[in-house]
Protein backbone atom coordinates (compact mmCIF):
# COMPACT_ATOMS: atom_id res chain seq x y z
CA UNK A 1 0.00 0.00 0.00
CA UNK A 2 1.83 3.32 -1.01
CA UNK A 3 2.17 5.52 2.25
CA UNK A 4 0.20 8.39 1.08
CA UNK A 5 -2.67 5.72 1.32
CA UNK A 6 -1.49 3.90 4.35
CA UNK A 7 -1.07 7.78 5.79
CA UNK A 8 -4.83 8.88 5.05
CA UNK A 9 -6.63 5.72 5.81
CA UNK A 10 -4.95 6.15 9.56
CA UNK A 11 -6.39 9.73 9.41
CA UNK A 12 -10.14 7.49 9.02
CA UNK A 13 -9.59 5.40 11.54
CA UNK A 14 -8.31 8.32 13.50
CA UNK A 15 -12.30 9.79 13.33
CA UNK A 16 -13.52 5.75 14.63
CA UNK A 17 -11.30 6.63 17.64
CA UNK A 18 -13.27 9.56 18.03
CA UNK A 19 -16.63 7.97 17.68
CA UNK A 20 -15.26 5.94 20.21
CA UNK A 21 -14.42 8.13 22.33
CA UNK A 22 -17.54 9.92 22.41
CA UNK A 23 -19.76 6.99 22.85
CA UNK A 24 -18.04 5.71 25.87
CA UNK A 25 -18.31 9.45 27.42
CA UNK A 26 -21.71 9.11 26.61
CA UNK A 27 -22.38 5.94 28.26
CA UNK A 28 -20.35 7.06 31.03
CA UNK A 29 -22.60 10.03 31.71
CA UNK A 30 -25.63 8.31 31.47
CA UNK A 31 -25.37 5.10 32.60
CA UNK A 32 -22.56 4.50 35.16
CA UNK A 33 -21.96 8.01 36.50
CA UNK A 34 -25.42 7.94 38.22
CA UNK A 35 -24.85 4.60 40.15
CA UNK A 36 -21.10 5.11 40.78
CA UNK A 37 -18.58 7.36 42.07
CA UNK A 38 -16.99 10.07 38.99
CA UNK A 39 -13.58 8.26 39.65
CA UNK A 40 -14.62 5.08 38.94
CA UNK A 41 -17.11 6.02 36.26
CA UNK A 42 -14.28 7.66 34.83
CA UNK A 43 -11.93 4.36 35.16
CA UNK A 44 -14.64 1.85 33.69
CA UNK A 45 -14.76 4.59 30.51
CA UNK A 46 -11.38 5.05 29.78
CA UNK A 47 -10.71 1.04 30.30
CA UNK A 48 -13.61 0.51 27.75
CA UNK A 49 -12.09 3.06 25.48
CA UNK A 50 -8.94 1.58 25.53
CA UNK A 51 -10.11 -2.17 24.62
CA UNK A 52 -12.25 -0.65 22.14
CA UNK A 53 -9.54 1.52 20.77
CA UNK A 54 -7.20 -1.70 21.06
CA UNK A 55 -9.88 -3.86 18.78
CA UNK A 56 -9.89 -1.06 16.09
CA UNK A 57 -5.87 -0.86 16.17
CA UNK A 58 -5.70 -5.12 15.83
CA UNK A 59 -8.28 -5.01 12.79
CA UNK A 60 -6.77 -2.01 10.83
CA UNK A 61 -3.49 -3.24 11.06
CA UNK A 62 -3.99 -6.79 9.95
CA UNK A 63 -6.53 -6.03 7.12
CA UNK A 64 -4.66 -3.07 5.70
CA UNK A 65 -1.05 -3.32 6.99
CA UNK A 66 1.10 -6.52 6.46
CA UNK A 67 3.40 -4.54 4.41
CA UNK A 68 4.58 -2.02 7.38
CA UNK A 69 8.00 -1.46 8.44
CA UNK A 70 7.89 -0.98 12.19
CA UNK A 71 9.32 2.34 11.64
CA UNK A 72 5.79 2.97 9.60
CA UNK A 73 3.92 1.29 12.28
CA UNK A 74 5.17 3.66 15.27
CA UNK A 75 4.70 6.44 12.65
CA UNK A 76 0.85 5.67 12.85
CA UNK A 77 0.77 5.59 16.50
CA UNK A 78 2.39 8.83 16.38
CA UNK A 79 -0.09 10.61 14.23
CA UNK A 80 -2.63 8.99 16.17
CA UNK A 81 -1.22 10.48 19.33
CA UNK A 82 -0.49 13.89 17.71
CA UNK A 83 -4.09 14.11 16.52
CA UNK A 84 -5.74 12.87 19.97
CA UNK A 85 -3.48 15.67 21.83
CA UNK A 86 -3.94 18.85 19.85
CA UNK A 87 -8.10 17.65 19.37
CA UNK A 88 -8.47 17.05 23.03
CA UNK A 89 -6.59 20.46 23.69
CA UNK A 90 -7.84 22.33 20.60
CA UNK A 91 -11.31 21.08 20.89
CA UNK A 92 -12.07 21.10 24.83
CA UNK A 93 -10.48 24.24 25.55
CA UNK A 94 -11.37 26.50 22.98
CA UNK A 95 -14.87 25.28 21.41
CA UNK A 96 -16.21 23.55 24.97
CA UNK A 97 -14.54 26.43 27.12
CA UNK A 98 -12.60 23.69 29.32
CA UNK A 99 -9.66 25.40 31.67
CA UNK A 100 -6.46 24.07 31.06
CA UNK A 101 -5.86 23.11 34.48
CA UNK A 102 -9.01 20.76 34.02
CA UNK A 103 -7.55 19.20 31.13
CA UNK A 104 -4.22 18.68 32.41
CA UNK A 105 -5.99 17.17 35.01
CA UNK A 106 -6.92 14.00 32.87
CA UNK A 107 -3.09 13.28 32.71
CA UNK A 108 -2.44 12.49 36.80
CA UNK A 109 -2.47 9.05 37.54
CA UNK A 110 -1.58 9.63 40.97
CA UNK A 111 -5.44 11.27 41.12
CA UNK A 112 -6.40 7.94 39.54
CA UNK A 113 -6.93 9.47 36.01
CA UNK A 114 -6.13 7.01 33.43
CA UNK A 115 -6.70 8.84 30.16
CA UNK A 116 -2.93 8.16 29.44
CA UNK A 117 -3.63 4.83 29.23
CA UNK A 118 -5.61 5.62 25.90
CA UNK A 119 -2.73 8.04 24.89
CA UNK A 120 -0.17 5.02 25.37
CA UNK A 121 -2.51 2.77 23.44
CA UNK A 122 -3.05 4.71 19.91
CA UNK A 123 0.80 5.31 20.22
CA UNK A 124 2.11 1.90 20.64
CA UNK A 125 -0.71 -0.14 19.38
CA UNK A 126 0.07 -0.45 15.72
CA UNK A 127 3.64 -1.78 16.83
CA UNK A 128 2.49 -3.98 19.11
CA UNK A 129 0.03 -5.83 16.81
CA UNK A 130 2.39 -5.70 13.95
CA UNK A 131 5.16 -7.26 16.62
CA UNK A 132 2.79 -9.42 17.61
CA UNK A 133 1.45 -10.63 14.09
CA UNK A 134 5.55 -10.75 13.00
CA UNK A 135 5.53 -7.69 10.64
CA UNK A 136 8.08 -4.96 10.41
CA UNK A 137 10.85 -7.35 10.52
CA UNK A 138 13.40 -8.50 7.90
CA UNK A 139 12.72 -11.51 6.18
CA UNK A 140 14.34 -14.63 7.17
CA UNK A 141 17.20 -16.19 5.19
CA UNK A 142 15.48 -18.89 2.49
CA UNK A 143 17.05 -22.31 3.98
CA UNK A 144 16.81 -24.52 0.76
CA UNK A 145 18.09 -27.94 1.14
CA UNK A 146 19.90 -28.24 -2.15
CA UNK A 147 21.03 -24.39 -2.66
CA UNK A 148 24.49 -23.68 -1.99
CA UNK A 149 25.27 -21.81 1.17
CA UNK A 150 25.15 -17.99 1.17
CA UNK A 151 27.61 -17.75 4.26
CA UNK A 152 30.19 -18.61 2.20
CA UNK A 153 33.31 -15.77 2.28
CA UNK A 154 33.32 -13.40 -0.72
CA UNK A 155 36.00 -12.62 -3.07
């Protein structure tokens, strides 16, 4: 797949993330926040959004990507990442109004706020399924039984 293609079709599944995103916040505020605590409303969410988001990553990359390099691979994640950051800041702060203190304080895991779990997950998912499904590696050395041996010094 030529990386202009492999480039724009992360953009797309960039937007599912989103989707995703917004229907777990949305099922968060309706459904768990009235019968639990915020912090653990908050927890279940992000957790959900983060095997959700993990799903996504697993069937992009093996339906579109068994060509990657890992270096492409971590280059999606990184997009991913780039585009989740400056939306969350861009979009939260400046359309919805948020403070940044209150957005800044999504990333303090000592308060029990796990949204960088979701961070760590668009940025190092597509490596770890393409690790995981052996792409992004150099192809092993053909071991033909009757071919003469490649290790042999050159001249």
């Amino acid at each position: 797949m030529a990386r202009t293609t492999t480039y724009l079709t992360a953009v797309a599944v960039w937007f599912v993330f989103g989707l995703i995103a917004f229907g777990v916040g949305a099922v968060r505020e309706v459904f768990l926040r009235p019968r639990v605590r915020e912090p653990t409303a908050h927890a279940i969410g992000t957790l959900g959004a983060v095997a959700l988001v993990a799903l996504v990553i697993h069937v992009y990359i093996r339906r579109v990507h068994a060509s990657c390099a890992r270096a492409d691979l971590l280059r999606i994640g990184l997009l991913w990442l780039v585009l989740t950051v400056a939306f969350e800041f861009g979009f939260f702060h400046y359309v919805v109004g948020k403070p940044w203190d209150v957005l800044l304080a999504d990333y303090n895991l000592l308060q029990g706020r796990l949204w960088v779990l979701v961070l760590a997950t668009v940025l190092l998912g597509p490596l770890l399924v393409g690790t995981v499904l052996g792409w992004g590696e150099a192809p092993a050395p053909s071991s033909d039984a009757g071919s003469p041996s490649t290790s042999e010094p050159r001249r």
